[in-house]
PDB file of N, CA and C in Angstrom:
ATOM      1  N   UNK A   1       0.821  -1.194   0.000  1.00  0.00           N
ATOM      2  CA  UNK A   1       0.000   0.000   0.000  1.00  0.00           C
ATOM      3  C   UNK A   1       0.864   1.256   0.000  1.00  0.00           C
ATOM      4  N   UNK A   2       2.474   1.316   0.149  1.00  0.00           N
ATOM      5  CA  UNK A   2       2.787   2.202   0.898  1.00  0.00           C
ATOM      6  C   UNK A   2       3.190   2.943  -0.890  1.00  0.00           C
ATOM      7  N   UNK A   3       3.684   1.701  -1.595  1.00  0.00           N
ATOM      8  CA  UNK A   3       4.213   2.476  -2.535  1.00  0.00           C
ATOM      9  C   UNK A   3       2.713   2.792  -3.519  1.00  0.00           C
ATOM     10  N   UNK A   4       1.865   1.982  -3.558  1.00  0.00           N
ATOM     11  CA  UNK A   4       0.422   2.783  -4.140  1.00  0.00           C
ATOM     12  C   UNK A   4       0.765   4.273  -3.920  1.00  0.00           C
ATOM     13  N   UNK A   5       0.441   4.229  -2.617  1.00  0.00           N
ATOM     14  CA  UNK A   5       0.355   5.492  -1.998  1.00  0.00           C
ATOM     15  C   UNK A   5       1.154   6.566  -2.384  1.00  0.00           C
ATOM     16  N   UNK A   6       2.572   6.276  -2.412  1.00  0.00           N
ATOM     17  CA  UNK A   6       3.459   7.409  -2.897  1.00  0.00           C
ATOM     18  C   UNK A   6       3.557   7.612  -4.229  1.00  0.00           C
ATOM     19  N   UNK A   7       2.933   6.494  -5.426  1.00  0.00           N
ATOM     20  CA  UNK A   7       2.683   6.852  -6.465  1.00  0.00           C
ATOM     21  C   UNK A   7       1.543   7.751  -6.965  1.00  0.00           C
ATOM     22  N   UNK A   8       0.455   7.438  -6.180  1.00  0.00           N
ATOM     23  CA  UNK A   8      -0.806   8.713  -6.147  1.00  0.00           C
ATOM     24  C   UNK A   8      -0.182   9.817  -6.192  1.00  0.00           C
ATOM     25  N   UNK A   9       0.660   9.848  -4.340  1.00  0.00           N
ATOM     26  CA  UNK A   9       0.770  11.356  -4.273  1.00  0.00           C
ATOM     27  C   UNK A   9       1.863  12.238  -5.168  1.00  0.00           C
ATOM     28  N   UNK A  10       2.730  11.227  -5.449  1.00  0.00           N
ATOM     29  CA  UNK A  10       3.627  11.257  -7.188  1.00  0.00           C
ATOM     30  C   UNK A  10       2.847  12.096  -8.248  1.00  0.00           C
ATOM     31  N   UNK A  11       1.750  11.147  -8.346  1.00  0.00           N
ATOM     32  CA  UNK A  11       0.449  11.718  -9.510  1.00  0.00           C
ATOM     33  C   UNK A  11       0.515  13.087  -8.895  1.00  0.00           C
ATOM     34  N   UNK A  12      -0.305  13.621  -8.424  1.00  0.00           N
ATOM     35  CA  UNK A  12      -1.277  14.240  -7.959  1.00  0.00           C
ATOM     36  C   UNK A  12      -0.211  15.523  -7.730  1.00  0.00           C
ATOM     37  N   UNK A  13       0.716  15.259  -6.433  1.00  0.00           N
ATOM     38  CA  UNK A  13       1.524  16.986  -6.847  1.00  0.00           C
ATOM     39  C   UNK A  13       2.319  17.247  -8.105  1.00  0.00           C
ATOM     40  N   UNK A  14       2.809  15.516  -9.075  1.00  0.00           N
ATOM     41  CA  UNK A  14       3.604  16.284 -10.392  1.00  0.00           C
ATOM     42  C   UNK A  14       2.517  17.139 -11.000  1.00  0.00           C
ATOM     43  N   UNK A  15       1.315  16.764 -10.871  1.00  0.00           N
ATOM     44  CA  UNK A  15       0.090  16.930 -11.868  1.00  0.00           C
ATOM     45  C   UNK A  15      -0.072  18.670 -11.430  1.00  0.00           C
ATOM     46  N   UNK A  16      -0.029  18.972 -10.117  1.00  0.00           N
ATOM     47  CA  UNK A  16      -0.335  19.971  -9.595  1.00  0.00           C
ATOM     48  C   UNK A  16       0.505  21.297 -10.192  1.00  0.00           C
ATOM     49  N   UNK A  17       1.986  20.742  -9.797  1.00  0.00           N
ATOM     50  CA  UNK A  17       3.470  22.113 -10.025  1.00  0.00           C
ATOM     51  C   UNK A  17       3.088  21.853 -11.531  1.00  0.00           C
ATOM     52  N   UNK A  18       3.090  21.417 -12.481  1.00  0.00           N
ATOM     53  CA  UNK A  18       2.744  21.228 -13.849  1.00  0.00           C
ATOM     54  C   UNK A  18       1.845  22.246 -13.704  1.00  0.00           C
ATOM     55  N   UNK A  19       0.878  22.338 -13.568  1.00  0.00           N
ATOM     56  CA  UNK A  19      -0.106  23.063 -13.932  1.00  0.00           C
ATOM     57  C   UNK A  19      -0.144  24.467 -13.287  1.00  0.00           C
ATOM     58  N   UNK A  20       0.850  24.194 -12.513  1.00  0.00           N
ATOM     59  CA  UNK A  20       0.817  25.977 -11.709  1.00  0.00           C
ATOM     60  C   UNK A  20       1.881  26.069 -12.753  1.00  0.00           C
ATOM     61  N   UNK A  21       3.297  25.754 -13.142  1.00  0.00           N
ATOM     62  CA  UNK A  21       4.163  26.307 -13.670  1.00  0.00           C
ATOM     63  C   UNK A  21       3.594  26.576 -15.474  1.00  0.00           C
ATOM     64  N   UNK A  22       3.098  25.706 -15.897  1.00  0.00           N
ATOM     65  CA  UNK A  22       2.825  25.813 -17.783  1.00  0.00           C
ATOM     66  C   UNK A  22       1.615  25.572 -17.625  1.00  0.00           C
ATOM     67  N   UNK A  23       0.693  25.518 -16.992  1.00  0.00           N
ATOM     68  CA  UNK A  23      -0.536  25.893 -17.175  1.00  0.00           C
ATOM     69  C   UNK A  23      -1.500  24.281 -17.406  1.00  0.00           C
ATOM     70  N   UNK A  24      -0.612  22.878 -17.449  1.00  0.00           N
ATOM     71  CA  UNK A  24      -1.038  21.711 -17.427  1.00  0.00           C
ATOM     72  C   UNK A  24       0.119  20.388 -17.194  1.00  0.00           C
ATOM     73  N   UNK A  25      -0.470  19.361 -17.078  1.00  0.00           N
ATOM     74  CA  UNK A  25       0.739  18.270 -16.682  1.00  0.00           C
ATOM     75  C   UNK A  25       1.827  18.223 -17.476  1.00  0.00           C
ATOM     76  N   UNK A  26       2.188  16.719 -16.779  1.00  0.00           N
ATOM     77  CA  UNK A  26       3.647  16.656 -18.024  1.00  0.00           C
ATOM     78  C   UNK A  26       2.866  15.019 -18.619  1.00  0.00           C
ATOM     79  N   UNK A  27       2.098  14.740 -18.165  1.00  0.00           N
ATOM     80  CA  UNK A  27       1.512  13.465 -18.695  1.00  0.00           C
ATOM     81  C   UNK A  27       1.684  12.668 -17.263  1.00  0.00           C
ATOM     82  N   UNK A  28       1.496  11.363 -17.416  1.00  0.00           N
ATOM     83  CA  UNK A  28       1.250  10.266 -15.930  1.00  0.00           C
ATOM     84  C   UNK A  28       2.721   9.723 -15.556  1.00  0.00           C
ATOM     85  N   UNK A  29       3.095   9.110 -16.405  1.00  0.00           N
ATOM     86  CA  UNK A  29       4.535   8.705 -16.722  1.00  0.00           C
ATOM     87  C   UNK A  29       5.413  10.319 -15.584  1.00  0.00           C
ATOM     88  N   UNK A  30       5.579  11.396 -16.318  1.00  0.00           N
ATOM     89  CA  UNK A  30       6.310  12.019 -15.686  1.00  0.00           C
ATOM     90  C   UNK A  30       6.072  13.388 -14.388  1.00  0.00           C
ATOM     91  N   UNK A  31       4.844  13.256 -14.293  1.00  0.00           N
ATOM     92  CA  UNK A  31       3.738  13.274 -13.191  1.00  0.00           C
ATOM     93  C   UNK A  31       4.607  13.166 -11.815  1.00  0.00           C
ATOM     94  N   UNK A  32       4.173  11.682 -12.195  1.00  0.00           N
ATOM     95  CA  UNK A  32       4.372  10.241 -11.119  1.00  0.00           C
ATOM     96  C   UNK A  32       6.311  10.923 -10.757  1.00  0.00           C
ATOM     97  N   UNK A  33       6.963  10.719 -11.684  1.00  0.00           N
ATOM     98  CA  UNK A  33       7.848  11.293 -11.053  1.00  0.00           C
ATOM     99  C   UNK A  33       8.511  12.644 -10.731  1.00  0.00           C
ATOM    100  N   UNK A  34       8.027  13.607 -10.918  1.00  0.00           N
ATOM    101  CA  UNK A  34       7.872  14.590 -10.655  1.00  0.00           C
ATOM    102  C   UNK A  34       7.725  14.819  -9.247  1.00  0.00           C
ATOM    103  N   UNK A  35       6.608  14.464  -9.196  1.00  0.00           N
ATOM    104  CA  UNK A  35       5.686  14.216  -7.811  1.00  0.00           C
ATOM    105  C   UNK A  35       6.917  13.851  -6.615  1.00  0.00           C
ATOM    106  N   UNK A  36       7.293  12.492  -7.172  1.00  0.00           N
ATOM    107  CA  UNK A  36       8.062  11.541  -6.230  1.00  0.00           C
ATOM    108  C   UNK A  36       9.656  12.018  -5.772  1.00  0.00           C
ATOM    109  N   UNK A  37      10.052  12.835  -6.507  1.00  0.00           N
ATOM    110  CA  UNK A  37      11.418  13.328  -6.536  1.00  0.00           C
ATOM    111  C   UNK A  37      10.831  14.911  -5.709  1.00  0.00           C
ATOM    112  N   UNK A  38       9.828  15.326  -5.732  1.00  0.00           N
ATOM    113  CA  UNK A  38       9.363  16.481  -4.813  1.00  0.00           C
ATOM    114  C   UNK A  38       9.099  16.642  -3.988  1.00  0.00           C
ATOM    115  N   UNK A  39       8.772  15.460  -3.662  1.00  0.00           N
ATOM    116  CA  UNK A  39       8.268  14.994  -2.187  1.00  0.00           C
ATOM    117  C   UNK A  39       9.466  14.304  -1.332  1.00  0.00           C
ATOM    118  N   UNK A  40      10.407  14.031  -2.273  1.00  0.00           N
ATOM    119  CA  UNK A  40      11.545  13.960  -1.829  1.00  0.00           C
ATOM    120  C   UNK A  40      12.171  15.170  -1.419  1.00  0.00           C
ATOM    121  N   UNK A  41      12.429  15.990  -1.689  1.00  0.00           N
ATOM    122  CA  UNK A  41      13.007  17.665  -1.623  1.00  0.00           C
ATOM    123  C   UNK A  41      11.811  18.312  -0.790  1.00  0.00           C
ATOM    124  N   UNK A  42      10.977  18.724  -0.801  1.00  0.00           N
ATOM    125  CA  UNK A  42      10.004  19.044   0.527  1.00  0.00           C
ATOM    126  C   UNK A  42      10.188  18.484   1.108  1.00  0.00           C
ATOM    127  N   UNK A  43      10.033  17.229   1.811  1.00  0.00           N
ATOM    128  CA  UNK A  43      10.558  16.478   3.093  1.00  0.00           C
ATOM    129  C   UNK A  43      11.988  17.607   3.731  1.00  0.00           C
ATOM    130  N   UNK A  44      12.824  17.597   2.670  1.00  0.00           N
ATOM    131  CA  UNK A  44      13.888  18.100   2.867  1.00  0.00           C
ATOM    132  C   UNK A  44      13.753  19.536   3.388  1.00  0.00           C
ATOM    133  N   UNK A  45      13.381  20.260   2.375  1.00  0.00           N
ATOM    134  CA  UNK A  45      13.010  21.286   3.043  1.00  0.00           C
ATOM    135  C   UNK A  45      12.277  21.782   4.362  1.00  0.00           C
ATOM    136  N   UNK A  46      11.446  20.992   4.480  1.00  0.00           N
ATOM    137  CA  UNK A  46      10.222  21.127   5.578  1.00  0.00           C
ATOM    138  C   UNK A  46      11.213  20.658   6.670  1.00  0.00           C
ATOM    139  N   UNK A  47      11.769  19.921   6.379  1.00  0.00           N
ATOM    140  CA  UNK A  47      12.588  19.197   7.371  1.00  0.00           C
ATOM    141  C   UNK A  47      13.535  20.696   8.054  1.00  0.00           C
ATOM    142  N   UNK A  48      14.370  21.025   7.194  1.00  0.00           N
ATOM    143  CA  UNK A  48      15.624  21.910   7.677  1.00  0.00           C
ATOM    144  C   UNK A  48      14.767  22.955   8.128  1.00  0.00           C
ATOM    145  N   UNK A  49      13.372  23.317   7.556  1.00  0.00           N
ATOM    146  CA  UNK A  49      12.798  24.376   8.107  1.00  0.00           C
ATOM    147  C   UNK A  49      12.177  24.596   9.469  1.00  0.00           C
ATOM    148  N   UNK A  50      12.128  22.890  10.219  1.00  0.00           N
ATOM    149  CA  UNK A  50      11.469  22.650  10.624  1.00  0.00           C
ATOM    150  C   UNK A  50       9.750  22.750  11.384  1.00  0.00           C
ATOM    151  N   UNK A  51       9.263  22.901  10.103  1.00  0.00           N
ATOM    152  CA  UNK A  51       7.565  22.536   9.153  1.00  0.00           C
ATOM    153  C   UNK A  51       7.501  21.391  10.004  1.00  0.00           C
ATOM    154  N   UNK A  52       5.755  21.034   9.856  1.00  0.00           N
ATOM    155  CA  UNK A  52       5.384  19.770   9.471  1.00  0.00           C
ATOM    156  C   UNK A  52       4.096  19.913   9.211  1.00  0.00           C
ATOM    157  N   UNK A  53       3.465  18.949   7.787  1.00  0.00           N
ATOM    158  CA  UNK A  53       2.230  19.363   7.605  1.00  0.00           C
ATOM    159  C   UNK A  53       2.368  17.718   7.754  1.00  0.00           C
ATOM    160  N   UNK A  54       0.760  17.231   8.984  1.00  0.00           N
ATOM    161  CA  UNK A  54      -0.099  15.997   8.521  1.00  0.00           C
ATOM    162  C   UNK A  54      -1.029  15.697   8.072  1.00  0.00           C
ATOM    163  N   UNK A  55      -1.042  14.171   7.765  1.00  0.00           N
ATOM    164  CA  UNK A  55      -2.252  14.557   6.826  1.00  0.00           C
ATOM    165  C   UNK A  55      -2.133  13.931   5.781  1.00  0.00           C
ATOM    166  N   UNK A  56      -2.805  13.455   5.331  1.00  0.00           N
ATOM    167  CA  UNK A  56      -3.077  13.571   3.183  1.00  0.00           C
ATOM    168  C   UNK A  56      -2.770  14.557   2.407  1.00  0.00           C
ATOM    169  N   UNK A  57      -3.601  15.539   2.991  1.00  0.00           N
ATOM    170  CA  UNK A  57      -3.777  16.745   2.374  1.00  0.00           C
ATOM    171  C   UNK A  57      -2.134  17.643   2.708  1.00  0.00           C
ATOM    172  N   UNK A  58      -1.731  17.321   3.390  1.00  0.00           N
ATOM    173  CA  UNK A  58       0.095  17.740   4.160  1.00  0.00           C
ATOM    174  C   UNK A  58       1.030  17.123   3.470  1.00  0.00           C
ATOM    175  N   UNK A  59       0.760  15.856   2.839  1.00  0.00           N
ATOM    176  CA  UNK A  59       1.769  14.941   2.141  1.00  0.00           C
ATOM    177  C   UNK A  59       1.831  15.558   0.296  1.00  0.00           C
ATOM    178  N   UNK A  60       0.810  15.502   0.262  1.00  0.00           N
ATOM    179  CA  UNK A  60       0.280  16.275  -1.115  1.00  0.00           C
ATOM    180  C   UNK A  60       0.930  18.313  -0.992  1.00  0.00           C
ATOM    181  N   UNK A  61       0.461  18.820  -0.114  1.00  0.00           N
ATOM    182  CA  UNK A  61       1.136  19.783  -0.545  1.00  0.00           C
ATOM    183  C   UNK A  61       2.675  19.803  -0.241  1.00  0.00           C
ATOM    184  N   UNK A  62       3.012  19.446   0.701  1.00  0.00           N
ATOM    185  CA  UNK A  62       5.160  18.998   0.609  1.00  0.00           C
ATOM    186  C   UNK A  62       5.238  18.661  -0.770  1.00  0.00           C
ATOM    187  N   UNK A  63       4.584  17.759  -1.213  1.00  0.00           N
ATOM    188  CA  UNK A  63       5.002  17.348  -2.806  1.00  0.00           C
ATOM    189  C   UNK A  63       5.395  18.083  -3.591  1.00  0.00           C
ATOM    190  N   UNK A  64       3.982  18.770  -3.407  1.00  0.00           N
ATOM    191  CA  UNK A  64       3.852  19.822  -4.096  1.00  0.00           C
ATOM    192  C   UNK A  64       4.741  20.803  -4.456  1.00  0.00           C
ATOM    193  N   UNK A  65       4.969  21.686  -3.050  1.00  0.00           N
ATOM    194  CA  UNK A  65       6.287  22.571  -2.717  1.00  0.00           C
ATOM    195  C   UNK A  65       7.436  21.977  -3.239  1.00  0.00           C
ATOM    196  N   UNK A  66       7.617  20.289  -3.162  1.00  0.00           N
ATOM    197  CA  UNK A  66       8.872  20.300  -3.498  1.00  0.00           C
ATOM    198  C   UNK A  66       9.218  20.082  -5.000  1.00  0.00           C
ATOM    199  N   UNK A  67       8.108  19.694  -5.873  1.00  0.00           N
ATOM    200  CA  UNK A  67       8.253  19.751  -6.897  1.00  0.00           C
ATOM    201  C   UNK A  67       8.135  20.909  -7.258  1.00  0.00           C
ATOM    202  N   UNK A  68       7.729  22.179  -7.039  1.00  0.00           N
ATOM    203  CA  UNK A  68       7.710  23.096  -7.367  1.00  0.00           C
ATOM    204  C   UNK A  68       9.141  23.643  -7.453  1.00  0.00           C
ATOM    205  N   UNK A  69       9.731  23.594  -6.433  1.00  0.00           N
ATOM    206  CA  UNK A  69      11.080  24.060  -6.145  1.00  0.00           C
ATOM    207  C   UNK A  69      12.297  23.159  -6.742  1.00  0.00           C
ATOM    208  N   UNK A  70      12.381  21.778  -7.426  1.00  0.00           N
ATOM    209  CA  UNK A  70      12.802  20.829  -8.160  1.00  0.00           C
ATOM    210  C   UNK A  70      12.687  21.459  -9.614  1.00  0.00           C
ATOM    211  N   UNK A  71      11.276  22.143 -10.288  1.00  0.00           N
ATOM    212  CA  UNK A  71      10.982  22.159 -11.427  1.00  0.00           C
ATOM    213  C   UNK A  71      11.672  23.286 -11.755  1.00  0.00           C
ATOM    214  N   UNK A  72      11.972  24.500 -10.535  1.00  0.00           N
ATOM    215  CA  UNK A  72      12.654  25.664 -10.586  1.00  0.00           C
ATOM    216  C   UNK A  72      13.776  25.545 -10.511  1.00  0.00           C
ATOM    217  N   UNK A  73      14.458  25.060  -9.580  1.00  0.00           N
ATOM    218  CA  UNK A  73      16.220  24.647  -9.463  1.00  0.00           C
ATOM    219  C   UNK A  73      16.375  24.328 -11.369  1.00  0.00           C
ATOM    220  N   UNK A  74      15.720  22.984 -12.121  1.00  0.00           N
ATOM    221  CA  UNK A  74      15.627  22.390 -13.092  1.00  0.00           C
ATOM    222  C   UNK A  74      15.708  23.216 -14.263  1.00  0.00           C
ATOM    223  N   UNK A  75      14.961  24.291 -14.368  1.00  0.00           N
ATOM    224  CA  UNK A  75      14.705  25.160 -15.513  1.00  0.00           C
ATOM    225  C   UNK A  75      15.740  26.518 -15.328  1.00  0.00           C
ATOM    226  N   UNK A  76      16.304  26.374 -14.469  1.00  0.00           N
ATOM    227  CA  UNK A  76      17.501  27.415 -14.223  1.00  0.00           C
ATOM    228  C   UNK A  76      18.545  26.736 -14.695  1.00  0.00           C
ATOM    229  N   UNK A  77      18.492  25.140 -14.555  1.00  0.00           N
ATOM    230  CA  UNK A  77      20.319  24.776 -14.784  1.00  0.00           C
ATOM    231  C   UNK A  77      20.127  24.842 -16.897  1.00  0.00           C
TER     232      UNK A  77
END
């Protein structure tokens, strides 16, 4: 269940920073990792900041944030 789970929330915040940054996804395929590599880096962040959102709805936006901030580091290099 656990990795279901982190593939949703994969989905769901790549799907999200996609659509805040260009206005729609990148497709499921790169979504999913988007998502998963953001939620990797929010952890991080939230972490050093010491944040914590719980929750569903807390796991999804860290994602979020961190793909956001992944897609930005990304389009600068």
């Amino acid at each position: 269940m656990s990795i279901l789970w982190t593939l949703i929330v994969g989905a769901i915040a790549g799907w999200l920073a996609g659509w805040l940054t260009k206005g729609r996804g990148f497709g499921m395929i790169r979504n999913i990792g988007v998502g998963v590599i953001g939620a990797f880096v929010g952890s991080l962040l939230f972490g050093l900041l010491q944040l914590s959102a719980g929750g569903m709805i807390g796991e999804v936006i860290v994602a979020t944030v961190g793909a956001l901030v992944f897609l930005f580091i990304l389009r600068k290099l």
